[in-house]
PDB file of N, CA and C in Angstrom:
ATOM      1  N   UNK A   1     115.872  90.363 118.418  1.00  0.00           N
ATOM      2  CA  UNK A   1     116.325  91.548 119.080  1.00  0.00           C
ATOM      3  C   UNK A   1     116.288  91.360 120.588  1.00  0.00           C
ATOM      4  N   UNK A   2     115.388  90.900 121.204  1.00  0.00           N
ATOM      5  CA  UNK A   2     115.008  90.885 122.526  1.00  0.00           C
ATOM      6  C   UNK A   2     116.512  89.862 123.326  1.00  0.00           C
ATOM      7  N   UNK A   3     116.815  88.617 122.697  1.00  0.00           N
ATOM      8  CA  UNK A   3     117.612  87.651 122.769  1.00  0.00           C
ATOM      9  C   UNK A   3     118.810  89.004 122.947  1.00  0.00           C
ATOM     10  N   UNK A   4     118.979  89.448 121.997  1.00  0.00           N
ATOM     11  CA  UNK A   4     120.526  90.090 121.988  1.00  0.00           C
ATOM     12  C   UNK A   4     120.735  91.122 122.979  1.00  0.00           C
ATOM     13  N   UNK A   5     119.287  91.699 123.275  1.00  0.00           N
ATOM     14  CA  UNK A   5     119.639  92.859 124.260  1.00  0.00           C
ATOM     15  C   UNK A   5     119.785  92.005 125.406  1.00  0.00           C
ATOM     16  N   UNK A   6     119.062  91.395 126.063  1.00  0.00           N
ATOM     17  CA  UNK A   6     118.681  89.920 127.183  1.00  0.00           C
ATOM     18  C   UNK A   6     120.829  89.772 127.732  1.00  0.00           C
ATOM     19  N   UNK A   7     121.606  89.795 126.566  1.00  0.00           N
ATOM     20  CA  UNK A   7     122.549  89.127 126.533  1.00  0.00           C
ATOM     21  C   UNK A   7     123.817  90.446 126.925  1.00  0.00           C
ATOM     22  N   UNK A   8     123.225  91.525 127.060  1.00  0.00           N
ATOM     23  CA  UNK A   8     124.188  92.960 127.117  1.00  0.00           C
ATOM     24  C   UNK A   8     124.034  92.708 128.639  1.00  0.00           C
ATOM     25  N   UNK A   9     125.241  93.417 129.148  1.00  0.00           N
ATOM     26  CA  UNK A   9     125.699  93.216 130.981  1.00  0.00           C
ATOM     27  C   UNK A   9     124.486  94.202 131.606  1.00  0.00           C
ATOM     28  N   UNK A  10     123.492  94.157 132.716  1.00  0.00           N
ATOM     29  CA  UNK A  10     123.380  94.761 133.085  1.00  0.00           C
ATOM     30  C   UNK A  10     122.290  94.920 133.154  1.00  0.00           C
ATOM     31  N   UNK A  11     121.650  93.730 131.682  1.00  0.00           N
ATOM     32  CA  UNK A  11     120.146  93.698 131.036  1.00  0.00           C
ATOM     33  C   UNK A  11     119.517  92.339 131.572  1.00  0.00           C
ATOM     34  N   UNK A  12     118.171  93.042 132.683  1.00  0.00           N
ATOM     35  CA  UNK A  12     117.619  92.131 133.613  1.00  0.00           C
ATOM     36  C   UNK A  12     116.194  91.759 132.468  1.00  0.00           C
ATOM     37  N   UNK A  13     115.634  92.875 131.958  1.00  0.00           N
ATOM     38  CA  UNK A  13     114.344  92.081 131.060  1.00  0.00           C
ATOM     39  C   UNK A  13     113.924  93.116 130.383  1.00  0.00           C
ATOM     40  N   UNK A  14     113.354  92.188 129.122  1.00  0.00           N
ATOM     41  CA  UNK A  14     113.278  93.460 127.642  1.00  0.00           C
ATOM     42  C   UNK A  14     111.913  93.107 127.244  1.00  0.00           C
ATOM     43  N   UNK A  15     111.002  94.042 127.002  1.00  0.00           N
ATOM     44  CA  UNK A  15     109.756  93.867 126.648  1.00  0.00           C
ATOM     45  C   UNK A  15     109.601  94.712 125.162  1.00  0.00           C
ATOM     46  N   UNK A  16     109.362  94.023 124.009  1.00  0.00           N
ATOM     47  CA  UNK A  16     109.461  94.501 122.455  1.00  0.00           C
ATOM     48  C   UNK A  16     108.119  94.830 122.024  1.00  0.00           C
ATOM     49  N   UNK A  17     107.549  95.823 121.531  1.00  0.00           N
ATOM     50  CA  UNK A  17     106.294  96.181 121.133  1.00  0.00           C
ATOM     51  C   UNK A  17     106.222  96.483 119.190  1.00  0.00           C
ATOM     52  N   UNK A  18     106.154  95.148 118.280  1.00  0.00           N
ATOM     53  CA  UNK A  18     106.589  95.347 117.382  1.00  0.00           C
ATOM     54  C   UNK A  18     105.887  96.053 116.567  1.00  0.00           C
ATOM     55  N   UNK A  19     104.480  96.579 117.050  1.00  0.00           N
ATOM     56  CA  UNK A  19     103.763  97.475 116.282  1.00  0.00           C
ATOM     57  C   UNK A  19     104.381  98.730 116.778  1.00  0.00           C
ATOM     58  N   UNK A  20     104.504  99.267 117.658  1.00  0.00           N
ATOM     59  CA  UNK A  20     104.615 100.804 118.176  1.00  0.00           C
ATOM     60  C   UNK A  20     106.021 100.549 117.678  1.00  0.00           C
ATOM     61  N   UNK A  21     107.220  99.706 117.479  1.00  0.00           N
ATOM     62  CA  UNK A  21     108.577  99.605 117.065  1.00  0.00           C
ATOM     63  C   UNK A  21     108.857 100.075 118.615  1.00  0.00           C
ATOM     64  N   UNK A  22     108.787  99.792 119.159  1.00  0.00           N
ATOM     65  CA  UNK A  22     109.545 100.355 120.837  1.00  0.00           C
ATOM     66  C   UNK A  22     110.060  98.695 121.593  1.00  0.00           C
ATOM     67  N   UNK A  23     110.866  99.324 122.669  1.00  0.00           N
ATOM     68  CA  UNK A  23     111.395  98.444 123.654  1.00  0.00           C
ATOM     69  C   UNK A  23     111.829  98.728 124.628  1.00  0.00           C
ATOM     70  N   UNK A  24     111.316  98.038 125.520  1.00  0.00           N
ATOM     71  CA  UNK A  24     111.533  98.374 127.387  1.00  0.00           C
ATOM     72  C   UNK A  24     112.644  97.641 127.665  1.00  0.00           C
ATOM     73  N   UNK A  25     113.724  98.088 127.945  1.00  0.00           N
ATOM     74  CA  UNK A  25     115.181  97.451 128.812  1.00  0.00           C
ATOM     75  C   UNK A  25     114.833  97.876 129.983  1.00  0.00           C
ATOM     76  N   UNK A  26     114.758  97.072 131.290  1.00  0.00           N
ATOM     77  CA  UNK A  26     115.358  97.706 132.671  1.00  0.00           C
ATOM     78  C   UNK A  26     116.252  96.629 132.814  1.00  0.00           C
ATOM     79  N   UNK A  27     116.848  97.150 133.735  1.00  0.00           N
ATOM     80  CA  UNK A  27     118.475  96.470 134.365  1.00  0.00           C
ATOM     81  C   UNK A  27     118.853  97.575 135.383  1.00  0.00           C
ATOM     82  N   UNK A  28     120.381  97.293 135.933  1.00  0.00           N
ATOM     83  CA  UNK A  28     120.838  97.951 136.515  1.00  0.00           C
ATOM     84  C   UNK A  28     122.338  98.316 135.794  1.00  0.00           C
ATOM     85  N   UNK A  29     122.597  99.427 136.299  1.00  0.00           N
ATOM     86  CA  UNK A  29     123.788  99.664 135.511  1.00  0.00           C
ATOM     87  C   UNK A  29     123.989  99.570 134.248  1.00  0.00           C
ATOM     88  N   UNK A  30     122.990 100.102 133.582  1.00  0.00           N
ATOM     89  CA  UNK A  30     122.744 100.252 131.757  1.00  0.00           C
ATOM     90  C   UNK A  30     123.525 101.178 131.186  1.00  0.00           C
ATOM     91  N   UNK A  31     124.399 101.004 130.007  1.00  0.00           N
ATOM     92  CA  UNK A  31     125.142 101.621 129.303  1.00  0.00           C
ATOM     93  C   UNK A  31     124.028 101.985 128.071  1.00  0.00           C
ATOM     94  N   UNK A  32     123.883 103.920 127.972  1.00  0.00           N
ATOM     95  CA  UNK A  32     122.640 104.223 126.853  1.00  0.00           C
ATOM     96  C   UNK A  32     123.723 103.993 125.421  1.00  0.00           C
ATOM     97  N   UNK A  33     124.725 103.945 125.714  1.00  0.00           N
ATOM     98  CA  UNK A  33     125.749 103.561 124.494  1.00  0.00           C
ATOM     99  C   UNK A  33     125.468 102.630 123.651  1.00  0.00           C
ATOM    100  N   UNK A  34     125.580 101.506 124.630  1.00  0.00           N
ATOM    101  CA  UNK A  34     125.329 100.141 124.290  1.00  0.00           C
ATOM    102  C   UNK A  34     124.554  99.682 123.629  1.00  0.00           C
ATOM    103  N   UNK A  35     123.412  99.808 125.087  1.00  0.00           N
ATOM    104  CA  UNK A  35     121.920  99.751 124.383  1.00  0.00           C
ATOM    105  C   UNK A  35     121.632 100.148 122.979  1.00  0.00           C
ATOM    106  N   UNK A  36     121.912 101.867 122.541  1.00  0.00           N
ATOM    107  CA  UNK A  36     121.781 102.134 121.254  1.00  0.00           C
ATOM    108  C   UNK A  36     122.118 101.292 120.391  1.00  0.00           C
ATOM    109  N   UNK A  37     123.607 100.867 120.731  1.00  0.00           N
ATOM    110  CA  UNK A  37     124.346 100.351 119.261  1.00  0.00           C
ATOM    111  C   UNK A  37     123.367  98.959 119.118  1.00  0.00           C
ATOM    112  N   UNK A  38     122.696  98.462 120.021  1.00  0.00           N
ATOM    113  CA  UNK A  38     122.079  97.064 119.598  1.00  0.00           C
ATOM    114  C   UNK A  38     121.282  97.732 119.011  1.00  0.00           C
ATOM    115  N   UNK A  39     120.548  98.657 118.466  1.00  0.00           N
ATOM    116  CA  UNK A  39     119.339  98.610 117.737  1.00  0.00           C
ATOM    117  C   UNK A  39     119.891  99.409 116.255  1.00  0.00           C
ATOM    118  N   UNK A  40     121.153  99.494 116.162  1.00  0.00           N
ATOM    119  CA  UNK A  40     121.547  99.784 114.755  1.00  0.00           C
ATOM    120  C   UNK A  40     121.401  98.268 113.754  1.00  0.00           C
ATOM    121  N   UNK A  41     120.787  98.631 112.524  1.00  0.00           N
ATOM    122  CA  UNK A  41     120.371  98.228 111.461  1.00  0.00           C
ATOM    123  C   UNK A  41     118.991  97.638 111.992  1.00  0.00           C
ATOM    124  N   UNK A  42     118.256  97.796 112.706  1.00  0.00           N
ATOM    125  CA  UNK A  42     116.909  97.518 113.132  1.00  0.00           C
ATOM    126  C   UNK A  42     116.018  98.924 112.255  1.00  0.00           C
ATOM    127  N   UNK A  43     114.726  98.473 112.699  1.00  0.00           N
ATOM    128  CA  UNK A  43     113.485  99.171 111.782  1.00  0.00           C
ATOM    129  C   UNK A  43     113.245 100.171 113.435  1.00  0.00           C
ATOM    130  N   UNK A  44     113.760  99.918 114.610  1.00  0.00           N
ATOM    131  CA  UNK A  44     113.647 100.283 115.885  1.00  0.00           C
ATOM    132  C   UNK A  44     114.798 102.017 115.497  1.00  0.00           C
ATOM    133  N   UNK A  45     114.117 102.970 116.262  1.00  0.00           N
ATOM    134  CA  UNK A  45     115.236 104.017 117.166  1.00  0.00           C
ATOM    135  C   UNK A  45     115.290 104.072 118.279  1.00  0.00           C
ATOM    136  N   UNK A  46     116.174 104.163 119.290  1.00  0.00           N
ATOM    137  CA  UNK A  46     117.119 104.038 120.413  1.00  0.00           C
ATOM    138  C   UNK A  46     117.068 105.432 120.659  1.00  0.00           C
ATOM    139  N   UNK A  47     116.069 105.656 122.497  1.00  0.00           N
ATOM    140  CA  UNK A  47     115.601 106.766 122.706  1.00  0.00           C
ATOM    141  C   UNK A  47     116.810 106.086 124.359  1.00  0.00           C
ATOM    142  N   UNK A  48     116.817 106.640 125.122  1.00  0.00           N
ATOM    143  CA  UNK A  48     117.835 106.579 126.907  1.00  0.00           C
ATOM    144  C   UNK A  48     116.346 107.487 127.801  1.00  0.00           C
ATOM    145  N   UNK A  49     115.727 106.458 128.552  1.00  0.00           N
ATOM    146  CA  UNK A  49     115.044 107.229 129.229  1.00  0.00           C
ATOM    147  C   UNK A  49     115.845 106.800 130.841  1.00  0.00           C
ATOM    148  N   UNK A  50     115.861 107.694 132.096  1.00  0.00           N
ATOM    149  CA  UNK A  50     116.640 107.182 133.584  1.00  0.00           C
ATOM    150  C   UNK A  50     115.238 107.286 133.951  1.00  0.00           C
TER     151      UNK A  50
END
């Protein structure tokens, strides 16, 4: 997961917490679109915090 987000435009560094199921994206210019759709079919949900 980390690899694939790493690889979305915009995505500077991803920190995965596989017990809590969470993940830190910062970047600049983040699409919450995007981001979401990478975590479809994951055990993860896709929250957009600014």
């Amino acid at each position: 997961m980390r690899s694939a987000l790493l690889n979305l435009d915009g995505v500077e560094s991803v920190t995965v917490d596989f017990a809590t199921k969470t993940a830190t994206v910062n970047g600049t210019a983040l699409d919450g679109a995007t981001l979401a759709k990478a975590f479809r079919g994951t055990r993860f949900s896709a929250a957009v915090k600014n």
